[in-house]
PDB file of N, CA and C in Angstrom:
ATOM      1  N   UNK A   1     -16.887  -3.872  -4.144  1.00  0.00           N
ATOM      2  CA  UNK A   1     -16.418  -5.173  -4.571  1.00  0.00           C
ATOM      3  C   UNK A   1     -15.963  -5.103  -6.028  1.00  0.00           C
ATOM      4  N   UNK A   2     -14.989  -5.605  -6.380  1.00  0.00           N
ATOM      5  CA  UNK A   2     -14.186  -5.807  -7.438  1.00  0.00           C
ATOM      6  C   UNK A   2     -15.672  -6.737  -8.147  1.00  0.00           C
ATOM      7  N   UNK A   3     -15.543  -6.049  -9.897  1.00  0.00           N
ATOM      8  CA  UNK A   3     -15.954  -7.589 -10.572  1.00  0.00           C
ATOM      9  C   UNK A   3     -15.269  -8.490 -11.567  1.00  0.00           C
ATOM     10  N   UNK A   4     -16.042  -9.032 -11.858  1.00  0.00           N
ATOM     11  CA  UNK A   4     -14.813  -9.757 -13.059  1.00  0.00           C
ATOM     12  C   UNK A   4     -14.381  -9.212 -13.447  1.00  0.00           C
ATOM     13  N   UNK A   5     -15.381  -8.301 -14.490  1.00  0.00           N
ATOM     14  CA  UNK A   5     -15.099  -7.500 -15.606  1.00  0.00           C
ATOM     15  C   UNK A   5     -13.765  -6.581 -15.542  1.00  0.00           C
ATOM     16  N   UNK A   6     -13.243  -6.136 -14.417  1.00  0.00           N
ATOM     17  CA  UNK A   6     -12.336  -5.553 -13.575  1.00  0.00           C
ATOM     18  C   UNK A   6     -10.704  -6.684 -13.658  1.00  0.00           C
ATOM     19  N   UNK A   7     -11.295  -7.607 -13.566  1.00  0.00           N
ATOM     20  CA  UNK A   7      -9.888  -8.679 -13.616  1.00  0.00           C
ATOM     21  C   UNK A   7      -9.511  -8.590 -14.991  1.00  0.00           C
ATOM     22  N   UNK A   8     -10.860  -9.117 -15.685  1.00  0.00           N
ATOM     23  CA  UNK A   8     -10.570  -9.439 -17.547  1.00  0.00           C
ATOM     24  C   UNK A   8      -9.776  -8.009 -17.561  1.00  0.00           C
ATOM     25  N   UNK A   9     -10.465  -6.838 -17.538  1.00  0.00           N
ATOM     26  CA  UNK A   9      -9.413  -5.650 -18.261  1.00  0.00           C
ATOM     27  C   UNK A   9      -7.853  -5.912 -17.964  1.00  0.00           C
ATOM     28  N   UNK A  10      -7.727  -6.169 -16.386  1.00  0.00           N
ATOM     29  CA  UNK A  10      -6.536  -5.889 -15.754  1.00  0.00           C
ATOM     30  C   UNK A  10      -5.719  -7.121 -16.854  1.00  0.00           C
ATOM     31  N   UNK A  11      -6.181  -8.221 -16.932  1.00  0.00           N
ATOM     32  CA  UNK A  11      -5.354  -8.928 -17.488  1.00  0.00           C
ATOM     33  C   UNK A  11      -4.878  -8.732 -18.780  1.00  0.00           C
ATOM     34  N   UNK A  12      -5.877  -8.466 -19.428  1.00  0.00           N
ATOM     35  CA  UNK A  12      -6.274  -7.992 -21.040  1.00  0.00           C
ATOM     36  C   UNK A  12      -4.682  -6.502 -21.235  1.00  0.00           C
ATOM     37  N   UNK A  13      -5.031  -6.020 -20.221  1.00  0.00           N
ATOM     38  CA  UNK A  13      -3.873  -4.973 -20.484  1.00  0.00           C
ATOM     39  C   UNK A  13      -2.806  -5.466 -19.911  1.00  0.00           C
ATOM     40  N   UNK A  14      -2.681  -6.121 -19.038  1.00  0.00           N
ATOM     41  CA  UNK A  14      -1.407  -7.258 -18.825  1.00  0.00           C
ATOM     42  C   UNK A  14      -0.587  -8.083 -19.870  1.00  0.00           C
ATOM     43  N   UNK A  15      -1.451  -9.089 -20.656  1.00  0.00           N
ATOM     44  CA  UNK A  15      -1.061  -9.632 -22.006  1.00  0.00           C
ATOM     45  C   UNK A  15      -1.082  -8.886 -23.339  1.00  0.00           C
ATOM     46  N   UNK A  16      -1.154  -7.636 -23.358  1.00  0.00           N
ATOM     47  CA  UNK A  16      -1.009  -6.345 -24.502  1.00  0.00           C
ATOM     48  C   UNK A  16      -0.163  -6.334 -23.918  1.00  0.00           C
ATOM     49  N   UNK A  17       0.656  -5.624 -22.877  1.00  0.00           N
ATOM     50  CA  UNK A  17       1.898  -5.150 -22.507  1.00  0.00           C
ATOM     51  C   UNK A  17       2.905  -6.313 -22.345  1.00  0.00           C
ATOM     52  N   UNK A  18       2.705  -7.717 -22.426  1.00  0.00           N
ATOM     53  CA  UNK A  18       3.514  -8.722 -22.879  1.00  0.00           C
ATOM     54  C   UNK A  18       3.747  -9.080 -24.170  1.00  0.00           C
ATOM     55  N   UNK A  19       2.560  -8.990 -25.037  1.00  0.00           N
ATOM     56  CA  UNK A  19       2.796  -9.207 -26.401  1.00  0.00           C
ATOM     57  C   UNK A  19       3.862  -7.980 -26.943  1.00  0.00           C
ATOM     58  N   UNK A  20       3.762  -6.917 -26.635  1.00  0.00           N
ATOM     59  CA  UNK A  20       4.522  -5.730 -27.101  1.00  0.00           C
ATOM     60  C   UNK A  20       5.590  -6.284 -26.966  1.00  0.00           C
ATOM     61  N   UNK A  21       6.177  -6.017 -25.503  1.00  0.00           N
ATOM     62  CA  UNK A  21       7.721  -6.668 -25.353  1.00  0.00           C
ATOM     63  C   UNK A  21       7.917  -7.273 -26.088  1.00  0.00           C
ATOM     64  N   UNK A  22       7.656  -8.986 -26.515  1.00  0.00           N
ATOM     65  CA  UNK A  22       7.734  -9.774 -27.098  1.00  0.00           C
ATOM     66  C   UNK A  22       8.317  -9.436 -28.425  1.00  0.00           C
ATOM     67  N   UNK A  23       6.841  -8.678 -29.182  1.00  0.00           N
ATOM     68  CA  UNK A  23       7.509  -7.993 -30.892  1.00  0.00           C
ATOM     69  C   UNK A  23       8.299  -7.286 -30.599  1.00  0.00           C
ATOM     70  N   UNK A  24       8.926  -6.100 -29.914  1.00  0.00           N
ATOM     71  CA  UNK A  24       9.542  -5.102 -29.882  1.00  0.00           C
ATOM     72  C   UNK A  24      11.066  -5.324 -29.444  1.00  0.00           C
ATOM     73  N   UNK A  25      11.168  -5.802 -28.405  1.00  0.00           N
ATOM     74  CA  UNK A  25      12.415  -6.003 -27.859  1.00  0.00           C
ATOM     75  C   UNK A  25      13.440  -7.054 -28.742  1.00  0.00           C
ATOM     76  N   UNK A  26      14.754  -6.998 -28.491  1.00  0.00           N
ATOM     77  CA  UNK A  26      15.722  -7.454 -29.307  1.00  0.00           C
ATOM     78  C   UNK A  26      16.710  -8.112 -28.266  1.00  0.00           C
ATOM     79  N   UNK A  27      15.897  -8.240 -26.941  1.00  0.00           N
ATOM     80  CA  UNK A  27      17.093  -9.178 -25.833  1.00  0.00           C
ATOM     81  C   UNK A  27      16.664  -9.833 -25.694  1.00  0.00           C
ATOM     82  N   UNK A  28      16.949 -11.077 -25.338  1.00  0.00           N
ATOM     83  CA  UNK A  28      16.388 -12.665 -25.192  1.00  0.00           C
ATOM     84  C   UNK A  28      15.698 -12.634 -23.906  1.00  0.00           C
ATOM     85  N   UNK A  29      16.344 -11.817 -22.950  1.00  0.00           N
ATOM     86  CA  UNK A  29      15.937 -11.809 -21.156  1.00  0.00           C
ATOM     87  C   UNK A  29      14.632 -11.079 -21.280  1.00  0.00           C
ATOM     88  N   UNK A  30      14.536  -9.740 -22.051  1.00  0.00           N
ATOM     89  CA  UNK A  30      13.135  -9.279 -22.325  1.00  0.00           C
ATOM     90  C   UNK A  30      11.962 -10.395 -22.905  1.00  0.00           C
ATOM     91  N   UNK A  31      12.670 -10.633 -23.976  1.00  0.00           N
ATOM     92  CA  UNK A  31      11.316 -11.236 -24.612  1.00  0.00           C
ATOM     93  C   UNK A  31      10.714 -12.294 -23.393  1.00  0.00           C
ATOM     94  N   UNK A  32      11.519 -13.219 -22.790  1.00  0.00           N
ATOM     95  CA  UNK A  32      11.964 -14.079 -21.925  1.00  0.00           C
ATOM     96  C   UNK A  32      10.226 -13.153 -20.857  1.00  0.00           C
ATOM     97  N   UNK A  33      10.804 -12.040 -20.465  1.00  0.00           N
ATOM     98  CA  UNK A  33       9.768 -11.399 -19.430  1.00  0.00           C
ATOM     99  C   UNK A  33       8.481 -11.186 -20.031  1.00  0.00           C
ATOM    100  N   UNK A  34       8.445 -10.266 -21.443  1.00  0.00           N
ATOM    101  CA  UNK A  34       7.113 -10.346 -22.031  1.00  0.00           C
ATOM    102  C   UNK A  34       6.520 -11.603 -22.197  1.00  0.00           C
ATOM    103  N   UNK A  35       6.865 -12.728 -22.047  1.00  0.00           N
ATOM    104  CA  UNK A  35       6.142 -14.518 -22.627  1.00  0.00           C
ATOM    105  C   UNK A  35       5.526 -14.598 -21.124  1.00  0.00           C
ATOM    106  N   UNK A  36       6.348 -14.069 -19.690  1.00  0.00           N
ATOM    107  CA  UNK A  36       6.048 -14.244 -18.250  1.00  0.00           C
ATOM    108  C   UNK A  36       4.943 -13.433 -18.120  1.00  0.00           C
ATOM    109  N   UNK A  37       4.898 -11.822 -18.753  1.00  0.00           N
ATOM    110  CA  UNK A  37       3.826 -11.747 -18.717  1.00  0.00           C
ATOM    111  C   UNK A  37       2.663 -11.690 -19.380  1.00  0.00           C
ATOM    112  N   UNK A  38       2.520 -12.228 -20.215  1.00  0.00           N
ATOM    113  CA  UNK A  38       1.393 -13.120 -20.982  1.00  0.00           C
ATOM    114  C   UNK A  38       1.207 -14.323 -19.945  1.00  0.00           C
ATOM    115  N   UNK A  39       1.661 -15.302 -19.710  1.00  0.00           N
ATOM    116  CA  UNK A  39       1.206 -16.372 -18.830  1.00  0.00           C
ATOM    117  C   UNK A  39       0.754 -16.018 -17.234  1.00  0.00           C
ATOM    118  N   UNK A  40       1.293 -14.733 -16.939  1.00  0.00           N
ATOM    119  CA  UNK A  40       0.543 -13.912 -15.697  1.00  0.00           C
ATOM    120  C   UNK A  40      -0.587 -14.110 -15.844  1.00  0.00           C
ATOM    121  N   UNK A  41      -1.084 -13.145 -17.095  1.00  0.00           N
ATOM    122  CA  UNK A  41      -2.315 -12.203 -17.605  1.00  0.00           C
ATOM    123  C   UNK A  41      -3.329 -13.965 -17.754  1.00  0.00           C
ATOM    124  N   UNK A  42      -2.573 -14.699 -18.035  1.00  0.00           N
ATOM    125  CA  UNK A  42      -3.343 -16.167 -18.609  1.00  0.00           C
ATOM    126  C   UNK A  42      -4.075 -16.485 -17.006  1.00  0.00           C
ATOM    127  N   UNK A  43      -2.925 -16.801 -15.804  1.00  0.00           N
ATOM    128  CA  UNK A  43      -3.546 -17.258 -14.701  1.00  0.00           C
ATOM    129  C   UNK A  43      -3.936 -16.329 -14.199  1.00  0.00           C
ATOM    130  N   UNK A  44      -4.043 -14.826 -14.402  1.00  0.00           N
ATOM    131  CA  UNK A  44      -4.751 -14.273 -13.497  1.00  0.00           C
ATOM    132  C   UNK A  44      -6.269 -14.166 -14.051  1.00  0.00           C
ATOM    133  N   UNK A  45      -6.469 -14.569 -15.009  1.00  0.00           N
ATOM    134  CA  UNK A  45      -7.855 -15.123 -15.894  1.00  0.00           C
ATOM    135  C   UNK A  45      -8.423 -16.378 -14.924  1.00  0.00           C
ATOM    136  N   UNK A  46      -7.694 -17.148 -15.005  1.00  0.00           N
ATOM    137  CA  UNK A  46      -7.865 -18.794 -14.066  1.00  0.00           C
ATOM    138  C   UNK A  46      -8.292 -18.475 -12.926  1.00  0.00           C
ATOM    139  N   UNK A  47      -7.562 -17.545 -12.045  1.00  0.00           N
ATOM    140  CA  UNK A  47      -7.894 -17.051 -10.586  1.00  0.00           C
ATOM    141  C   UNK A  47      -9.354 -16.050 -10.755  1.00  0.00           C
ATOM    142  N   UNK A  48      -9.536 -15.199 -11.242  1.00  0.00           N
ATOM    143  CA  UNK A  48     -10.640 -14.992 -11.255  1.00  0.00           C
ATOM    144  C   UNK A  48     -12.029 -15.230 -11.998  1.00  0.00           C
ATOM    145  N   UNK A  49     -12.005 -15.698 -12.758  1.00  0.00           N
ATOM    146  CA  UNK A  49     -12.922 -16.875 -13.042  1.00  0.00           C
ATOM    147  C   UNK A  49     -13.258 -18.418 -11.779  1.00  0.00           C
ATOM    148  N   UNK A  50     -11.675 -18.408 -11.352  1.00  0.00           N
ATOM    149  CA  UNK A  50     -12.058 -19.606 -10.090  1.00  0.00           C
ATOM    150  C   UNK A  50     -13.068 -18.695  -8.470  1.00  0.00           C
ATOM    151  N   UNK A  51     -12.540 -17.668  -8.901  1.00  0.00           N
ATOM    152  CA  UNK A  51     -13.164 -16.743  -7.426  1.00  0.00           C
ATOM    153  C   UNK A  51     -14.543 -16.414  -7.837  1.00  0.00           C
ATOM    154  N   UNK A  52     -14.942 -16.301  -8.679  1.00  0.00           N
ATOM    155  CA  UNK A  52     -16.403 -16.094  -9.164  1.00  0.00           C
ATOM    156  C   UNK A  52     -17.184 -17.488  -8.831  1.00  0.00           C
ATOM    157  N   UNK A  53     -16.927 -18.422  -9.284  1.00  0.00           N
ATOM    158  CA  UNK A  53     -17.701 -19.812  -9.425  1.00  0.00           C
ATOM    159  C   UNK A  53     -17.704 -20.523  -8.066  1.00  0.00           C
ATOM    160  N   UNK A  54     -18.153 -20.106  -7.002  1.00  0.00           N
ATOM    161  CA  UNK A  54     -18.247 -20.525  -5.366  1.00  0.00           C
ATOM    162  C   UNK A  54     -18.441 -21.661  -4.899  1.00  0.00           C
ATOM    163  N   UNK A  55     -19.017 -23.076  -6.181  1.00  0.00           N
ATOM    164  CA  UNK A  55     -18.637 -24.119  -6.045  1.00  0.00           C
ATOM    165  C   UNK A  55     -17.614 -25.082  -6.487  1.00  0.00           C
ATOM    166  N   UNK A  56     -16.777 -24.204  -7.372  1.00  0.00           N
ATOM    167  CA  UNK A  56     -15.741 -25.050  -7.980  1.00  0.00           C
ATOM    168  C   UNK A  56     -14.235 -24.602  -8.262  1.00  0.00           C
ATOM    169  N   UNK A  57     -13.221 -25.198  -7.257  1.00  0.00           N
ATOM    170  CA  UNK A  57     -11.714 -24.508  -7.399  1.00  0.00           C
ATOM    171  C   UNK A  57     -11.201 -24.922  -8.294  1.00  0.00           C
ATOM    172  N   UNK A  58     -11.487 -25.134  -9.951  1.00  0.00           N
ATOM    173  CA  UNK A  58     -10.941 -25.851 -10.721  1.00  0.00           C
ATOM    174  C   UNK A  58      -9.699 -24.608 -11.235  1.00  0.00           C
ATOM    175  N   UNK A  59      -9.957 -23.378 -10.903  1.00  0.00           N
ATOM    176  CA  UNK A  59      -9.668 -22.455 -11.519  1.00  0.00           C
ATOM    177  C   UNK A  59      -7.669 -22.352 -10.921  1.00  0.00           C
ATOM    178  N   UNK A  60      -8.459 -22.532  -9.508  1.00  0.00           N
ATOM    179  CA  UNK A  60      -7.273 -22.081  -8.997  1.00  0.00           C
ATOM    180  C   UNK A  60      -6.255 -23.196  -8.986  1.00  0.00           C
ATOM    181  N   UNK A  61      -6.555 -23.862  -9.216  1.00  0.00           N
ATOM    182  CA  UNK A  61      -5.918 -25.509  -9.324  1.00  0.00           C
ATOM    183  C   UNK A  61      -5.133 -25.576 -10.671  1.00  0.00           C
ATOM    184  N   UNK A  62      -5.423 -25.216 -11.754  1.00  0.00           N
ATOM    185  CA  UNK A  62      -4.705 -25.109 -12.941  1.00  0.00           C
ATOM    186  C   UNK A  62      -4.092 -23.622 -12.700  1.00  0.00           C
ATOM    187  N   UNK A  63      -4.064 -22.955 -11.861  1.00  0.00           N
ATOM    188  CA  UNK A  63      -3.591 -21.265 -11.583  1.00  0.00           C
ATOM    189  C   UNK A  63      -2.059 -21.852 -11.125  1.00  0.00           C
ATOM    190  N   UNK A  64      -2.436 -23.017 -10.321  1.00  0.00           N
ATOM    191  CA  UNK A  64      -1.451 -23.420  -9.325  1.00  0.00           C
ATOM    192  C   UNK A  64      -0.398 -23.878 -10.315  1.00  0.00           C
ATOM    193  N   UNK A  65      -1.049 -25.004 -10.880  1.00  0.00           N
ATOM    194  CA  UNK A  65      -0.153 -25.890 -12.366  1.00  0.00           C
ATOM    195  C   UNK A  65       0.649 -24.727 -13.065  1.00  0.00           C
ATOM    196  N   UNK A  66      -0.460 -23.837 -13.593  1.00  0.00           N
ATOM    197  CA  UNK A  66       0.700 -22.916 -14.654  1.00  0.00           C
ATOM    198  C   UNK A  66       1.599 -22.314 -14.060  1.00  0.00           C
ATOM    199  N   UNK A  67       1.869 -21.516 -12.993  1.00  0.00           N
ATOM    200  CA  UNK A  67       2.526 -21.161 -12.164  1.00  0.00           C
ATOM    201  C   UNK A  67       3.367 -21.877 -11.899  1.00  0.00           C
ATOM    202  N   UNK A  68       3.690 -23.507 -11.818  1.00  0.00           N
ATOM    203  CA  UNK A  68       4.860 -24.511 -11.615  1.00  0.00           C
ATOM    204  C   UNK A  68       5.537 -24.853 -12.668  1.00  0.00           C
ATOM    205  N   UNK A  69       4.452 -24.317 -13.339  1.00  0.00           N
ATOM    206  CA  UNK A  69       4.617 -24.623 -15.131  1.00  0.00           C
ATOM    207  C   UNK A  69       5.584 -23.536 -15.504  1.00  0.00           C
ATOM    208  N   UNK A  70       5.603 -22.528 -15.194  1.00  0.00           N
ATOM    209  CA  UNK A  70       5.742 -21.334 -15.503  1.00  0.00           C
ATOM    210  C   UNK A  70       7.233 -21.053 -14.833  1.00  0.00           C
ATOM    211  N   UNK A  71       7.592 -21.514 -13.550  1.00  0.00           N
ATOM    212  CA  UNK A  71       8.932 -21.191 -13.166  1.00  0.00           C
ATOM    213  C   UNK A  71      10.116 -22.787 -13.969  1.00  0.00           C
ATOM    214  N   UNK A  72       9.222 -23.635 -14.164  1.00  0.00           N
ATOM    215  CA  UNK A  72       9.914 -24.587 -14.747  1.00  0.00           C
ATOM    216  C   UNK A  72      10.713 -24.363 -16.117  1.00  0.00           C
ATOM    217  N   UNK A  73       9.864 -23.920 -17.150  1.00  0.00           N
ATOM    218  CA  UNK A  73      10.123 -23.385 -18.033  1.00  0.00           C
ATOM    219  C   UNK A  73      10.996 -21.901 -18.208  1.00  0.00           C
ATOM    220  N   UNK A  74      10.880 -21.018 -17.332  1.00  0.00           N
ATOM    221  CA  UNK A  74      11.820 -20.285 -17.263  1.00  0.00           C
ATOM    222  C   UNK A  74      13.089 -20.765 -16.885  1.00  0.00           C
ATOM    223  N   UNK A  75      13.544 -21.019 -15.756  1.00  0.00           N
ATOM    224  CA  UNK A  75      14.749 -22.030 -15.441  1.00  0.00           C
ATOM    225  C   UNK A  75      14.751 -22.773 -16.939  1.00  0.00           C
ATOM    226  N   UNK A  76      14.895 -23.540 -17.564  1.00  0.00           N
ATOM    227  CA  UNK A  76      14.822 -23.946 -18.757  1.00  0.00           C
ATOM    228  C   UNK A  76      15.472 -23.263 -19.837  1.00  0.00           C
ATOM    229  N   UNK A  77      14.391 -21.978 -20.401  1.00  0.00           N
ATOM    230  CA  UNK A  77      14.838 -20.887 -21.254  1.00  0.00           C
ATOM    231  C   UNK A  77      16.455 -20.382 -20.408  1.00  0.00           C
ATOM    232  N   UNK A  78      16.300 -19.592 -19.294  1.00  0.00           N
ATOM    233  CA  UNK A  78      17.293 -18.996 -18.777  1.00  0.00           C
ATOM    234  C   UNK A  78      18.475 -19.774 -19.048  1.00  0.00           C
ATOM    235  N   UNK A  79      18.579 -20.780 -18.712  1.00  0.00           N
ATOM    236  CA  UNK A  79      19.594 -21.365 -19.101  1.00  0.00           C
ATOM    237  C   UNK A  79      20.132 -22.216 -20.635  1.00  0.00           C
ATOM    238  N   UNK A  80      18.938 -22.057 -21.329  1.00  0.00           N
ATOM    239  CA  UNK A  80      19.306 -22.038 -22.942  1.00  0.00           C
ATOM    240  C   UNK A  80      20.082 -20.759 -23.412  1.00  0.00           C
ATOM    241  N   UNK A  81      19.727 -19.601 -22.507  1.00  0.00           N
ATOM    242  CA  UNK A  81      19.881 -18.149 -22.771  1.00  0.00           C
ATOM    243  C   UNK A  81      21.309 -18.066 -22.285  1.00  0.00           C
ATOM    244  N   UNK A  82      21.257 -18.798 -21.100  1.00  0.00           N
ATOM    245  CA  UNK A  82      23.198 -18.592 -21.250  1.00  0.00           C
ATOM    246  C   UNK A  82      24.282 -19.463 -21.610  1.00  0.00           C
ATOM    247  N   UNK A  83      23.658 -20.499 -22.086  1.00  0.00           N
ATOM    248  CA  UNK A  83      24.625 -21.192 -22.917  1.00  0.00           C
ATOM    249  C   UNK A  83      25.131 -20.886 -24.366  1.00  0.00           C
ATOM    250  N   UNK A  84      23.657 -19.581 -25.405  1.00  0.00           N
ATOM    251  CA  UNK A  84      23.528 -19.191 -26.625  1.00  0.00           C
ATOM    252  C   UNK A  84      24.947 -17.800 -25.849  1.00  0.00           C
ATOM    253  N   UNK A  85      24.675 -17.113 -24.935  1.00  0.00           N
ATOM    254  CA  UNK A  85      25.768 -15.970 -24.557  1.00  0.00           C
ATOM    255  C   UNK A  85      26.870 -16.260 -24.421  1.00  0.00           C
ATOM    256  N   UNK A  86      27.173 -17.826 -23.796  1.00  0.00           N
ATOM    257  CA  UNK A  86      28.982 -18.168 -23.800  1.00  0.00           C
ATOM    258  C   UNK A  86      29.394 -18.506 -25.006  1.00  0.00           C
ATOM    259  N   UNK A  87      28.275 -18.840 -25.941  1.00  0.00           N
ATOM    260  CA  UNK A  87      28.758 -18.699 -27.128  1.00  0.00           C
ATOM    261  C   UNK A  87      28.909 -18.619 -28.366  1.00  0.00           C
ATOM    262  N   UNK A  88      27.973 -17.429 -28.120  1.00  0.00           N
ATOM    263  CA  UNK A  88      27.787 -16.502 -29.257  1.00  0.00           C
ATOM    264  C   UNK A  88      28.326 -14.746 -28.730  1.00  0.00           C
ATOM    265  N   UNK A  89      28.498 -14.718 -27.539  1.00  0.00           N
ATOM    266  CA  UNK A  89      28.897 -13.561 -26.388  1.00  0.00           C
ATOM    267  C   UNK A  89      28.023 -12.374 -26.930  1.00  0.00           C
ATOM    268  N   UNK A  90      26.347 -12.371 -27.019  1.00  0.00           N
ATOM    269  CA  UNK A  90      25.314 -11.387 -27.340  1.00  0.00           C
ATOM    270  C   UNK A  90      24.197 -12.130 -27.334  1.00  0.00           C
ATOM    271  N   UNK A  91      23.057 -12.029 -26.636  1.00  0.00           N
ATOM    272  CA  UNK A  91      21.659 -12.251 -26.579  1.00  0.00           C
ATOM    273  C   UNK A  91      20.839 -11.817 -27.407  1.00  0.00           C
ATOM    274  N   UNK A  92      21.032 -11.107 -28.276  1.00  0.00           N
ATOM    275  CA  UNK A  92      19.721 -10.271 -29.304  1.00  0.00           C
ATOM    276  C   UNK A  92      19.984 -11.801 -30.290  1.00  0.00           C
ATOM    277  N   UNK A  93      18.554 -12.593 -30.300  1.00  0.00           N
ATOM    278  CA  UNK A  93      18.265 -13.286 -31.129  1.00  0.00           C
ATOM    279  C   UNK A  93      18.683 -13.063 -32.912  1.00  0.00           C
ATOM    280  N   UNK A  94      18.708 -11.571 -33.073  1.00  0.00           N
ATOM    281  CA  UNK A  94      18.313 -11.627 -34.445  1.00  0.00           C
ATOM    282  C   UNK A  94      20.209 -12.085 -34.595  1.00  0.00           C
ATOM    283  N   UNK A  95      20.952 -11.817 -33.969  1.00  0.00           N
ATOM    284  CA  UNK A  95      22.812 -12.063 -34.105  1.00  0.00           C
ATOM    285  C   UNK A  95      22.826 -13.735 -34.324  1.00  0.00           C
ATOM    286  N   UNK A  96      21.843 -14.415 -33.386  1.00  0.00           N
ATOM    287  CA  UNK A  96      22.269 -15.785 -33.487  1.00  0.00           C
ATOM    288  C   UNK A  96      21.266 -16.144 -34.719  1.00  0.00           C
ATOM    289  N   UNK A  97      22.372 -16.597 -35.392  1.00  0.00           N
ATOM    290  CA  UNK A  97      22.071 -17.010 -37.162  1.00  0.00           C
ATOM    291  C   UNK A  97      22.399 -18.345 -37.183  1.00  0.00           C
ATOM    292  N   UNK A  98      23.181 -19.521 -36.415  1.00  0.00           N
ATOM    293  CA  UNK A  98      23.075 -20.710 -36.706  1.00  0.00           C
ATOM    294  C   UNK A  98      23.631 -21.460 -35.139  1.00  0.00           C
ATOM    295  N   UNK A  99      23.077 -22.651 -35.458  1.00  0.00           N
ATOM    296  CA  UNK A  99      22.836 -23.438 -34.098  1.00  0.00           C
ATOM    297  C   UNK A  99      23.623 -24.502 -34.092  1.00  0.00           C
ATOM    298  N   UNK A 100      24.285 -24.906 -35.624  1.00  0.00           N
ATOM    299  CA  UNK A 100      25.586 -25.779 -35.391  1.00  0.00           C
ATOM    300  C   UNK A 100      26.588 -25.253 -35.942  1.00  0.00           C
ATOM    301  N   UNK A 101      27.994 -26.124 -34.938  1.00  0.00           N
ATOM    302  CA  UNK A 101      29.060 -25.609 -35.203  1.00  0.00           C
ATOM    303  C   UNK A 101      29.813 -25.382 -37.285  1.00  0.00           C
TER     304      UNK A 101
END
């Protein structure tokens, strides 16, 4: 049997390998994926903490939320991300230097 302690790592090295992306990368679609997986690593915390506690699904219930939360907000970004590309025609944040015409 799996234990917690087994989830926490998995996640723990889940949201290290999102934070990296995040600092490191210079494309908007990356960073975009490292923030996805940090909020993975977040609900897969929620889910197992909810699978441990045998009287209470509070866990998986906000697992559910961030997860709706989570494709909402992408759709969102994604499409901030291609409106900054039609026109600015490059995604590396550090190029876009101003936001009015």
């Amino acid at each position: 049997m799996i234990s917690l302690t087994n989830y926490l790592v998995v996640s723990a090295i889940l949201f290290c390998i999102g934070l990296y992306i995040v600092l490191v990368k210079r494309n908007a679609i990356q960073i975009l994926i490292g923030i996805e997986m940090m909020l993975n690593a977040a609900i897969l915390n929620l889910v197992a903490f909810g699978k441990f506690d045998r009287h209470n699904n509070g866990g998986q219930m906000f697992a559910l939320f961030a997860i709706v939360l989570a494709a909402a907000t992408t759709a969102v970004a994604l499409a901030i991300v291609l409106n900054v590309y039609r026109r600015y025609k490059t995604i590396d944040p550090d190029k876009v230097d101003q936001l009015k015409d």
